[in-house]
Protein backbone atom coordinates (compact mmCIF):
# COMPACT_ATOMS: atom_id res chain seq x y z
CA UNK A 1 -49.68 50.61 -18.18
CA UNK A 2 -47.00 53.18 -17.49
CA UNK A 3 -45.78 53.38 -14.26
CA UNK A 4 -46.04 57.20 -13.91
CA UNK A 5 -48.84 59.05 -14.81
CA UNK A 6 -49.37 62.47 -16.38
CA UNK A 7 -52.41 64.43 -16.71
CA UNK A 8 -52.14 67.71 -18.39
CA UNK A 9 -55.08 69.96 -17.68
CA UNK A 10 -55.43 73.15 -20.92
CA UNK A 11 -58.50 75.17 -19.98
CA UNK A 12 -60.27 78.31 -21.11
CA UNK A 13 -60.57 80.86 -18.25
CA UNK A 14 -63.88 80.16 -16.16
CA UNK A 15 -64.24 76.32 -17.79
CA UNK A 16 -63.25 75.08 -14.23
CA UNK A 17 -60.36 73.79 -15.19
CA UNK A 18 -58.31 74.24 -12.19
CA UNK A 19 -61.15 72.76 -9.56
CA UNK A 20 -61.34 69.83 -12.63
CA UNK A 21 -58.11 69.52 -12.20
CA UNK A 22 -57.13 69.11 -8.01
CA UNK A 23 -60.88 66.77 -8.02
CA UNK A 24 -59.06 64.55 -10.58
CA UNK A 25 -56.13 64.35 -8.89
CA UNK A 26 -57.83 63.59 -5.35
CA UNK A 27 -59.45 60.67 -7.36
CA UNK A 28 -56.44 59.45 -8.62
CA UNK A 29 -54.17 59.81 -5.56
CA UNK A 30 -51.46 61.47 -7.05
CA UNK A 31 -50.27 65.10 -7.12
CA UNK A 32 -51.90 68.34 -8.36
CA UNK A 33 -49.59 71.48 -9.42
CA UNK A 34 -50.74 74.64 -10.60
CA UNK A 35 -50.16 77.99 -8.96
CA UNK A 36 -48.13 75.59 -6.24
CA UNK A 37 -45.46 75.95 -9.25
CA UNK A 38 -45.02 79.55 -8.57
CA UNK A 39 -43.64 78.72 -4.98
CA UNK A 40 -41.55 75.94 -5.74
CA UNK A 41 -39.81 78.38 -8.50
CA UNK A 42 -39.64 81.68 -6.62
CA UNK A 43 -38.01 79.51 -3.81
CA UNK A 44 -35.36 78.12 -6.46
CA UNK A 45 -34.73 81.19 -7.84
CA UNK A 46 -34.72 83.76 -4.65
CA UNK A 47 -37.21 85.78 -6.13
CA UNK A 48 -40.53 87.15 -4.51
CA UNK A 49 -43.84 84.87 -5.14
CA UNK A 50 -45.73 88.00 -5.97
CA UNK A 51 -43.08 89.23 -9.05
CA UNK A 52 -43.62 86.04 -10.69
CA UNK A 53 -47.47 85.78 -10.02
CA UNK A 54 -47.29 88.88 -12.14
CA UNK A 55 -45.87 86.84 -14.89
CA UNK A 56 -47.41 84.09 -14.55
CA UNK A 57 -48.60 82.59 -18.16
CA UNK A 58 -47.61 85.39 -19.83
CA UNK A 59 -44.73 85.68 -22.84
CA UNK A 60 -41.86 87.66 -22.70
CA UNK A 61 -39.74 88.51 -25.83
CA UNK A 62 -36.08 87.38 -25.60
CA UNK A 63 -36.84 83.54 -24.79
CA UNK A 64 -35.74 82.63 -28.35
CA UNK A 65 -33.11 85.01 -28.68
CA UNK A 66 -32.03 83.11 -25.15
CA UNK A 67 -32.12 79.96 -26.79
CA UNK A 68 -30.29 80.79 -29.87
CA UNK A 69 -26.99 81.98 -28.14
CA UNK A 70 -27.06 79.22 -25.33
CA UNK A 71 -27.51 80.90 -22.42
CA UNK A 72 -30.14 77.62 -21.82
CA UNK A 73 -29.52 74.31 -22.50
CA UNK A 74 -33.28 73.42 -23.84
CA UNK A 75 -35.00 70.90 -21.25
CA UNK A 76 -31.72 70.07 -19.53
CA UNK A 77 -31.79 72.71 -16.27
CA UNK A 78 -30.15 75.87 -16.47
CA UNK A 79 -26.44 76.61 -17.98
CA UNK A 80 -25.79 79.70 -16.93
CA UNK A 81 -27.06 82.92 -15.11
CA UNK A 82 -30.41 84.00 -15.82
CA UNK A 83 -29.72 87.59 -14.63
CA UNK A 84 -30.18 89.35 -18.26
CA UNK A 85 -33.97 87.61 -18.75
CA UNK A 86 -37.17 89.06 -18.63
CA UNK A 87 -38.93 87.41 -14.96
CA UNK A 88 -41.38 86.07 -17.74
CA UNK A 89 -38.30 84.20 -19.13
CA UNK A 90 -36.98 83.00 -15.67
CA UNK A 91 -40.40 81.58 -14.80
CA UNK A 92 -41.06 79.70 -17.60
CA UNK A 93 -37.69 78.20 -17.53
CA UNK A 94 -37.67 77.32 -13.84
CA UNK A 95 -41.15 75.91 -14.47
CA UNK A 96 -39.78 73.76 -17.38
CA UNK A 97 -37.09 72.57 -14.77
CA UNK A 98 -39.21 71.81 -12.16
CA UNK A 99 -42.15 69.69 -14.12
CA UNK A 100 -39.49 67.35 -15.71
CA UNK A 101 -37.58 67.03 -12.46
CA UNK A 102 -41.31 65.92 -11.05
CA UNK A 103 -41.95 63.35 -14.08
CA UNK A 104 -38.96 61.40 -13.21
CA UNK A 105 -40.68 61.32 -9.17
CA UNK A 106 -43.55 61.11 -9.25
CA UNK A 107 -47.35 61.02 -11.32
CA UNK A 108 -49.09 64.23 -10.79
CA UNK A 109 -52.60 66.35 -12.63
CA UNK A 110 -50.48 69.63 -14.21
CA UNK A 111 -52.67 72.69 -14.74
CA UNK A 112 -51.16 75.39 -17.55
CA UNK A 113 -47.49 76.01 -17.67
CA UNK A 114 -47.67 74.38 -21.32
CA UNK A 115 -47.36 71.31 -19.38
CA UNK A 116 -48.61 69.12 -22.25
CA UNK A 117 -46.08 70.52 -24.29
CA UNK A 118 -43.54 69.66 -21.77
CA UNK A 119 -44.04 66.42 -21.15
CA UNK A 120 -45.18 65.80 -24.86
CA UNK A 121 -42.79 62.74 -25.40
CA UNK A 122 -43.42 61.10 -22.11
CA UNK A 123 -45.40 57.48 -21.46
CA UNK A 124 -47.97 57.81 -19.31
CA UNK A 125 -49.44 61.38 -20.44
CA UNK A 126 -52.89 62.27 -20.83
CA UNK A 127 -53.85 65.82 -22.34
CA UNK A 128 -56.96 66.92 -21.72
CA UNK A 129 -58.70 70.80 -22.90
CA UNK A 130 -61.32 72.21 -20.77
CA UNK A 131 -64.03 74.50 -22.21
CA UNK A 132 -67.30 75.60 -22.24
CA UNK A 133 -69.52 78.58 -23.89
CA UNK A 134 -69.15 82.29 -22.89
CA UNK A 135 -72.37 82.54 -20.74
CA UNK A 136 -71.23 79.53 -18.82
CA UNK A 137 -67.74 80.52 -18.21
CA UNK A 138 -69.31 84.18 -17.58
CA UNK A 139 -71.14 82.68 -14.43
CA UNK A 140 -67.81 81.11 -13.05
CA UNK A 141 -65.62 84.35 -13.00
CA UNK A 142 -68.12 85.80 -11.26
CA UNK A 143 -68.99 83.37 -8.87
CA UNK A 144 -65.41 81.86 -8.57
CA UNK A 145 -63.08 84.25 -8.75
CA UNK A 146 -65.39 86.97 -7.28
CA UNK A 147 -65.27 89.00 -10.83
CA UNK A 148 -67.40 92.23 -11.46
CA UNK A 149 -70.33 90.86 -13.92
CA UNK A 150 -69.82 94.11 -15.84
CA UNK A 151 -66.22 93.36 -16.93
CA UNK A 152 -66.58 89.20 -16.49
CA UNK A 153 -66.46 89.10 -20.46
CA UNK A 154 -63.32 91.54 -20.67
CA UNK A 155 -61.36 89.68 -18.04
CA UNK A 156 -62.13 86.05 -20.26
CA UNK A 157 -61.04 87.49 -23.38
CA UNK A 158 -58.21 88.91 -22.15
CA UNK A 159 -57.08 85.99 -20.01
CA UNK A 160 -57.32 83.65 -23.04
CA UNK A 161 -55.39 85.98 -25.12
CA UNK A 162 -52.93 86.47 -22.59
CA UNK A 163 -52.86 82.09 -22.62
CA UNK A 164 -52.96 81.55 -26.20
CA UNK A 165 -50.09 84.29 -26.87
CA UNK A 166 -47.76 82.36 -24.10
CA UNK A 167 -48.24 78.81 -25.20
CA UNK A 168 -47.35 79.88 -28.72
CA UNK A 169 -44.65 81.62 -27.97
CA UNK A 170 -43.14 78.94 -26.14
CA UNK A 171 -44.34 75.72 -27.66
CA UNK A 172 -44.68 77.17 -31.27
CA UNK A 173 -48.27 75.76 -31.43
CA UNK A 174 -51.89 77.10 -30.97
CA UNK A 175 -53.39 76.50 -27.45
CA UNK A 176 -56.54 74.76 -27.95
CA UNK A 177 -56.19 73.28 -31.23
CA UNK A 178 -57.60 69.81 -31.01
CA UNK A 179 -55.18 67.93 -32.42
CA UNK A 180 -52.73 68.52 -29.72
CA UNK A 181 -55.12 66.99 -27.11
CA UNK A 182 -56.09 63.52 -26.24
CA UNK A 183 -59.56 64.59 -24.95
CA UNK A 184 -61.42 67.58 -24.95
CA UNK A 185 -64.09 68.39 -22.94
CA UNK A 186 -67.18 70.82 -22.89
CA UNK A 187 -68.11 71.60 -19.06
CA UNK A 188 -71.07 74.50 -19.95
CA UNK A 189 -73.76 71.44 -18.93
CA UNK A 190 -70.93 69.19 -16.76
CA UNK A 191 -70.52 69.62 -13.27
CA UNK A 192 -66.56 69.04 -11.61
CA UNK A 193 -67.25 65.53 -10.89
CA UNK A 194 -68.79 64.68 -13.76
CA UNK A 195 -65.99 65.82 -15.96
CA UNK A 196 -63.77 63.95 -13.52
CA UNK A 197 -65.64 60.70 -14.46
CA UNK A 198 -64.74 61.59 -17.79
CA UNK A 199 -61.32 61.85 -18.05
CA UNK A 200 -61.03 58.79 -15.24
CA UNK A 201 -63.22 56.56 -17.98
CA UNK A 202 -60.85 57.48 -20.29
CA UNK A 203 -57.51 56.78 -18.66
CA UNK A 204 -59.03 53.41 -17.62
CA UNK A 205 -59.85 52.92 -21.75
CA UNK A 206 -56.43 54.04 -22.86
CA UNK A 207 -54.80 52.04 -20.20
């Protein structure tokens, strides 16, 4: 058994991946990062909490371009001055930073930030999607993030989008393509512990 553990947590908006997520890491006893990854970069980086919540999980356009000329060394911190990059760019970088500078601390639940993407070549990770059907995940927004009914649908599809189009862009591969998870998980009949049994049963299977 690895002596770290990862758990990477890929949901669709209103799934409950994010309560799935800090209940699995309660049962585990290890760490839980998700929005707590905003703080830890804005604090790095000088910049305001509330401009990168704006960018949060979200592409930008000139990451590649970034990449191509140097101006970041490619999972090994920062090279130089990220002054010229869109605040997408500077978050997801920091965030890249700060995850891998975490895996060599400490075993933690990761929610978003193409964390299994990340972390892809690591011992000890587990990958897990979260999702559920439309009238489920309709029911959440509402009742969890205190969404309008008449625009619940418009803020999933749009949220999704928003997620898909970011973990492309920066991994290169399609957010919630099977393949690219170790276990995937339907919550529309599931409660939050239950799913946390699930993904518990499995680490204890895979070892």
């Amino acid at each position: 058994m690895s002596s770290k553990r990862f758990v990477t947590i890929t949901r669709q908006y209103g799934s409950g991946g994010h309560d799935i997520g800090k209940a699995l890491a309660k049962a585990l006893g290890i760490g839980f990062y998700d929005k707590e990854l905003i703080s830890l970069a804005a604090r790095e980086s000088g910049i305001a909490p509330e401009v990168f919540e704006k960018a949060d999980e979200r592409p930008a356009n000139s990451l590649l371009y970034s990449l191509s000329v140097g101006l970041y060394n490619y999972g090994n911190g920062l090279s130089s001055p990220m002054d010229d990059l869109p605040v997408n760019d500077k978050l997801y970088i920091l965030q890249h930073k700060i995850i891998k500078e975490k895996a060599e601390s400490e075993s933690f639940v990761i929610v978003g930030r193409c964390a299994d993407y990340i972390l892809k070549d690591y011992p000890g990770v587990v990958k897990v999607f979260i999702y559920a059907d439309i009238e489920s995940r309709i029911r959440r927004a509402i009742s969890r993030h205190d969404i309008e009914p008449a625009r619940a649908k418009q803020a999933i599809i749009k949220t999704d989008k928003n997620r898909a189009n970011y973990y492309s862009f920066y991994s290169g591969q399609k957010w919630g393509q099977v393949e690219n998870y170790d276990l995937c998980i339907n919550t529309t009949k599931l409660s939050v512990d239950q799913a946390v049994k699930l993904i518990t049963d499995y680490i204890s299977i895979v070892g």
